[in-house]
C-alpha atoms as a PDB file:
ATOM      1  CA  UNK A   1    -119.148 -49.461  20.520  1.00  0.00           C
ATOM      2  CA  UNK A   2    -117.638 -52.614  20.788  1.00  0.00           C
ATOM      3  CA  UNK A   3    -114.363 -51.306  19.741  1.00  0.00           C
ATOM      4  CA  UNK A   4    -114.171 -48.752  22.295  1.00  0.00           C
ATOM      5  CA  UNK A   5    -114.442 -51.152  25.017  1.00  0.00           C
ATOM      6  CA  UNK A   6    -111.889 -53.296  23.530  1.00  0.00           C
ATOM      7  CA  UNK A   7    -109.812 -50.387  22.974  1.00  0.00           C
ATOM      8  CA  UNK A   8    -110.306 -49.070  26.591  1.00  0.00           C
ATOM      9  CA  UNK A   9    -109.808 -52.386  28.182  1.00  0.00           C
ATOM     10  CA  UNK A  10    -106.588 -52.649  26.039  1.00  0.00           C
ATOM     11  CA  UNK A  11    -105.801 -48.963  27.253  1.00  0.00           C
ATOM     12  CA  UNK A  12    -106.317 -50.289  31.130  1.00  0.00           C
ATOM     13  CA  UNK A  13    -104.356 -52.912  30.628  1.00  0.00           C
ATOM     14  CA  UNK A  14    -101.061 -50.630  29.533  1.00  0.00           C
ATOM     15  CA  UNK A  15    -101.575 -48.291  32.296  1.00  0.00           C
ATOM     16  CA  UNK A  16    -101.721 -51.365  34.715  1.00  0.00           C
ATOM     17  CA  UNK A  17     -98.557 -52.833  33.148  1.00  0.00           C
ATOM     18  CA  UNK A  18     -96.808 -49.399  33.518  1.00  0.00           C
ATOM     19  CA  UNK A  19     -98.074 -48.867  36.887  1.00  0.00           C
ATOM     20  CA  UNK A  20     -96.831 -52.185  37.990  1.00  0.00           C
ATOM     21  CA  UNK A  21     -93.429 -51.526  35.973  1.00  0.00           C
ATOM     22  CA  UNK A  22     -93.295 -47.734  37.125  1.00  0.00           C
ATOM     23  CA  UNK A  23     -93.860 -49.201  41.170  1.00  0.00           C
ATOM     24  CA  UNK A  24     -91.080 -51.647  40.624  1.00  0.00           C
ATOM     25  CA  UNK A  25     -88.465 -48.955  39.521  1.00  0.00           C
ATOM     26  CA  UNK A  26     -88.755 -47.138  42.040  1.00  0.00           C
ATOM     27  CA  UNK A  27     -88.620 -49.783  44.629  1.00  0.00           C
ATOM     28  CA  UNK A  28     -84.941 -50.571  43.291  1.00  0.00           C
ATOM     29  CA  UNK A  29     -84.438 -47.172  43.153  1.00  0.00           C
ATOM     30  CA  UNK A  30     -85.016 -46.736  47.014  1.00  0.00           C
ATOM     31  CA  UNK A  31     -83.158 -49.737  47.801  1.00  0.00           C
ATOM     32  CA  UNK A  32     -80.277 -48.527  45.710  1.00  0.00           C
ATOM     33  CA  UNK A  33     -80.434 -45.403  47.810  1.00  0.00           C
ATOM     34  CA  UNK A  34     -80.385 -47.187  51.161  1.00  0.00           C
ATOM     35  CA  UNK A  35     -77.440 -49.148  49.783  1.00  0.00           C
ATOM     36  CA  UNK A  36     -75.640 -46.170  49.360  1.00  0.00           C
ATOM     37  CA  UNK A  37     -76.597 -44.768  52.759  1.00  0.00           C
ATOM     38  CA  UNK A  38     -75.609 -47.962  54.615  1.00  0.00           C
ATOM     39  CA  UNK A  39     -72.374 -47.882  52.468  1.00  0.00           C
ATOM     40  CA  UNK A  40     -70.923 -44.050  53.169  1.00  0.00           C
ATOM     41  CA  UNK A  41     -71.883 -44.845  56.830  1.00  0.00           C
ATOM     42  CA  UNK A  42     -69.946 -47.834  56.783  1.00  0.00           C
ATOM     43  CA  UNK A  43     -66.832 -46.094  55.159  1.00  0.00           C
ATOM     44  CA  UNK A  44     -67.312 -42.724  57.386  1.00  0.00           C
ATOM     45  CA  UNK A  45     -66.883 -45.325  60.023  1.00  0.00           C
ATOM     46  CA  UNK A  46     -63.747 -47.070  58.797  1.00  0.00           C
ATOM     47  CA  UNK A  47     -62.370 -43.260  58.452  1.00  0.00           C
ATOM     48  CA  UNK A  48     -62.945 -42.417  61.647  1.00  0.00           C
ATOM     49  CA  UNK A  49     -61.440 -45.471  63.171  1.00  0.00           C
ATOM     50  CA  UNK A  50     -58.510 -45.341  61.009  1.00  0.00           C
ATOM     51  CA  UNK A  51     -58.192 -41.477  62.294  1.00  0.00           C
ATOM     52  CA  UNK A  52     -58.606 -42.721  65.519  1.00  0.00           C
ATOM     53  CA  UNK A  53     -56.597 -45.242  65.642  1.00  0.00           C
ATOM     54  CA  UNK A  54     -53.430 -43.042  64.081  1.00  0.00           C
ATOM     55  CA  UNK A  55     -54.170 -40.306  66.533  1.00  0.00           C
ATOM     56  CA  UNK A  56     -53.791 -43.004  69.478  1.00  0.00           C
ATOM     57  CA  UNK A  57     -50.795 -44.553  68.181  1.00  0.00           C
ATOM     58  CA  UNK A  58     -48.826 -40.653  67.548  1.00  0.00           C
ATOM     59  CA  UNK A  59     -50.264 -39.942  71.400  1.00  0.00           C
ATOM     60  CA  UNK A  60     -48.090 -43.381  72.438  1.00  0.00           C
ATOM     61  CA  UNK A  61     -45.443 -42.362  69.789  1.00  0.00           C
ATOM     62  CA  UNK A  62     -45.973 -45.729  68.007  1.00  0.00           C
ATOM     63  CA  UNK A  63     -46.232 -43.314  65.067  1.00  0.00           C
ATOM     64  CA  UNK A  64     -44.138 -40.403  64.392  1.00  0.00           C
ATOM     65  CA  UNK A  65     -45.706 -37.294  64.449  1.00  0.00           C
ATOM     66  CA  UNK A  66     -44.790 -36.614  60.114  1.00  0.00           C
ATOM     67  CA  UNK A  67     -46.482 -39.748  59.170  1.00  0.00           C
ATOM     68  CA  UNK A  68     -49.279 -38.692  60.912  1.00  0.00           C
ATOM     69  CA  UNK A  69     -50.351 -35.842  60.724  1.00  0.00           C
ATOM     70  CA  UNK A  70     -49.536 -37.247  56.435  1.00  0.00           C
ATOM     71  CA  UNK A  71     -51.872 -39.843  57.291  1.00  0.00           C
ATOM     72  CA  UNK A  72     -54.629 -37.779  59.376  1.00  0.00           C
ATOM     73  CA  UNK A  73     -54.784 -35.326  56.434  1.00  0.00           C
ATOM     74  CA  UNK A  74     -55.673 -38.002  53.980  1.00  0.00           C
ATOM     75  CA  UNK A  75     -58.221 -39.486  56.200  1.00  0.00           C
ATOM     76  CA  UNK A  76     -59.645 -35.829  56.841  1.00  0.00           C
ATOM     77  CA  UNK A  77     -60.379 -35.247  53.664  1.00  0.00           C
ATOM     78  CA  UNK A  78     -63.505 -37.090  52.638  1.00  0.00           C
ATOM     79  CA  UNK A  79     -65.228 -35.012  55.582  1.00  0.00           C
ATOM     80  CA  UNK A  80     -64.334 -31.965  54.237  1.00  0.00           C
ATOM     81  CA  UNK A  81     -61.730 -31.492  56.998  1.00  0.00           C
ATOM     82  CA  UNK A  82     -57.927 -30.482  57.512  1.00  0.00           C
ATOM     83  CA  UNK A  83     -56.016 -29.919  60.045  1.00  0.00           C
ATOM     84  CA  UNK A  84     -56.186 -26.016  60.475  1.00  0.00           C
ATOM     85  CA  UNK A  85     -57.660 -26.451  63.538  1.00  0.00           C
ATOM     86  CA  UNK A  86     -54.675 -27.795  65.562  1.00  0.00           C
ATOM     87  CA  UNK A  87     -51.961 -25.381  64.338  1.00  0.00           C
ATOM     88  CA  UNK A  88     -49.043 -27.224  65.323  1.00  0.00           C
ATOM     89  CA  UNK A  89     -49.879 -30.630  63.489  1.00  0.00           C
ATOM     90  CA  UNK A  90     -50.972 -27.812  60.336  1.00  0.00           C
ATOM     91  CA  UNK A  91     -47.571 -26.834  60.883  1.00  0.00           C
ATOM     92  CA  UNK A  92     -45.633 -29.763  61.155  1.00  0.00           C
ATOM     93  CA  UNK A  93     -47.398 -30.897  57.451  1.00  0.00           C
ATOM     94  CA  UNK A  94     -46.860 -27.689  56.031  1.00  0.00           C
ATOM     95  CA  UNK A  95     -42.984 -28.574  56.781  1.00  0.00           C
ATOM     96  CA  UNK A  96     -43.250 -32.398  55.616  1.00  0.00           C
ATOM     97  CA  UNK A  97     -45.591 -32.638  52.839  1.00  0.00           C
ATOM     98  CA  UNK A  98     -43.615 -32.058  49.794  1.00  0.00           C
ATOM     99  CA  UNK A  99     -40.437 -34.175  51.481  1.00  0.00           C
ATOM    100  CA  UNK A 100     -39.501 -36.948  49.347  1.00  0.00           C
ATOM    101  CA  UNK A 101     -40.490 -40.607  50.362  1.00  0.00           C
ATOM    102  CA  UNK A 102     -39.784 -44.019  49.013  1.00  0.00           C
ATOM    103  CA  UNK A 103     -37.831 -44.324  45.845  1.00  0.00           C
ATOM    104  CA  UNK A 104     -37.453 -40.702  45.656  1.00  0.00           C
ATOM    105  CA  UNK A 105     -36.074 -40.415  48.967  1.00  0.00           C
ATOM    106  CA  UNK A 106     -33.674 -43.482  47.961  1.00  0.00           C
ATOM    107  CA  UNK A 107     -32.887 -41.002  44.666  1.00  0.00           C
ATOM    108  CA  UNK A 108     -30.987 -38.304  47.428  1.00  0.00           C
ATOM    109  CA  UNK A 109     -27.527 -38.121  48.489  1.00  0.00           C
ATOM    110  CA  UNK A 110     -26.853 -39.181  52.041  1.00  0.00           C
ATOM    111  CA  UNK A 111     -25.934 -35.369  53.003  1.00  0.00           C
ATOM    112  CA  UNK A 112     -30.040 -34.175  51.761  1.00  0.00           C
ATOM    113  CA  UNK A 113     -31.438 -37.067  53.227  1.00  0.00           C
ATOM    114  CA  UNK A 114     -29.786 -36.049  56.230  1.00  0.00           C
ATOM    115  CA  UNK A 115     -30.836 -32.196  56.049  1.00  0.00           C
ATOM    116  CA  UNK A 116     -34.367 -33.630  55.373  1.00  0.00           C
ATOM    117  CA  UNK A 117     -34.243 -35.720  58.292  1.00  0.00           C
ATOM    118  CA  UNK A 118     -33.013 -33.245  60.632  1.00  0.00           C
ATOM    119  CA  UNK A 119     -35.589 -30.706  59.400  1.00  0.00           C
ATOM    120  CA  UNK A 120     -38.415 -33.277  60.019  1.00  0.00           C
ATOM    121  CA  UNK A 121     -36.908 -34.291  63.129  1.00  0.00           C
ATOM    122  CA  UNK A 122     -36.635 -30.948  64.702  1.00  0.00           C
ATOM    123  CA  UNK A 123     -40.020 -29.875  63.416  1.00  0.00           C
ATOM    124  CA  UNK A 124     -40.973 -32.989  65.323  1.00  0.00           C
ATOM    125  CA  UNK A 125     -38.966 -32.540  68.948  1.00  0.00           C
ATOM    126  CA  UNK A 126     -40.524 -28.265  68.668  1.00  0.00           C
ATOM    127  CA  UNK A 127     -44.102 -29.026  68.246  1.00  0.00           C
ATOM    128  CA  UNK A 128     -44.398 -32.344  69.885  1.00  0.00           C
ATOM    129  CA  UNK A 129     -46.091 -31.134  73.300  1.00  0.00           C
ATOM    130  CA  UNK A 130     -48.219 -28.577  71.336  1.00  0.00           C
ATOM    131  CA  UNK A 131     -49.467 -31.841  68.853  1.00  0.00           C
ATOM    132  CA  UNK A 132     -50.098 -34.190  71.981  1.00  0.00           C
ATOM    133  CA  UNK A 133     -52.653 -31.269  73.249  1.00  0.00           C
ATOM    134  CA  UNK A 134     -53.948 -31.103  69.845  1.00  0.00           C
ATOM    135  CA  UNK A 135     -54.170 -34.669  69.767  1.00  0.00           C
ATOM    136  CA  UNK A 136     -56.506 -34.776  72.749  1.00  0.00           C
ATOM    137  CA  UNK A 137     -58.793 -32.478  71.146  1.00  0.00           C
ATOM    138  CA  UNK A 138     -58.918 -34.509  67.552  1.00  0.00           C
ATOM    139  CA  UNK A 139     -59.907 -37.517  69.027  1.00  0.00           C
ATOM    140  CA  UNK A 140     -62.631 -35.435  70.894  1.00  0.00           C
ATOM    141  CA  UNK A 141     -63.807 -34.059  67.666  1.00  0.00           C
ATOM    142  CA  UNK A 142     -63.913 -37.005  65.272  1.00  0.00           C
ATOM    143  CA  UNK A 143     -66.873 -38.464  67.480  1.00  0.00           C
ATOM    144  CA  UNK A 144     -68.823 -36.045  66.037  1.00  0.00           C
ATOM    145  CA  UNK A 145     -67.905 -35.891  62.764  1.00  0.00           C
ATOM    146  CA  UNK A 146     -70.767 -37.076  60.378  1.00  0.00           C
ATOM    147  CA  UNK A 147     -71.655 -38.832  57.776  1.00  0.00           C
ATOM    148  CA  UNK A 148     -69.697 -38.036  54.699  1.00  0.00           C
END
């Protein structure tokens, strides 16, 4: 008889100790988890400021439209976004995304740079009024992009 209590008190005891242990687990746990909210809201943020702030400077041509719309697709990306739904910037990175840059670009004669450029350039001067509408409308719709 004596035993059993023992025994049971013993067995309270464990349960108590795993409780305890069991409650502070998951207490990291869902502080872990708001760390990782706080964290993807925090870099959403810095996405959609850096896509604003691109979008701006291509409106005030402090940023040609190639680099761009380069720039806006990476930034799109972790939203699950592209830019099919402003044709003319789709367009303009269909024409400039597999164009050399940097070193490779350094690696062409002057006459393909100079094709390359004038491609690009062109691309640019045809679609620019079209990508300044478009423009309007991006900036419009990354306010309500959400979280990633």
């Amino acid at each position: 008889m004596i035993w059993t209590i023992i025994l049971s008190l013993f067995a309270l005891a464990v349960i108590a100790v795993l409780s305890w242990y069991a409650f502070r687990l998951l207490k990291q746990v869902k502080h872990q988890q708001q760390i990782m909210i706080k964290a993807k809201a925090q870099r959403a943020l810095r996405l959609k400021e850096s896509i604003e702030i691109i979008a701006k400077a291509m409106k005030q041509k402090e940023c040609n439209h190639s680099e761009g719309v380069i720039r806006l697709t990476m930034l799109l990306m972790p939203f699950g976004k592209n830019l099919q739904p402003y044709p003319a910037m789709s367009e303009l990175y269909d024409i400039v995304r597999d164009m050399p840059t940097h070193e490779a670009r350094k690696m062409l004669g002057k006459q393909e740079r100079m094709r390359l450029d004038l491609e690009r350039e062109s691309a640019e001067a045809k679609l620019e009024l079209d990508i300044v509408e478009e423009l309007k409308q991006l900036l419009d719709d990354i306010q309500k992009l959400g979280e990633i």
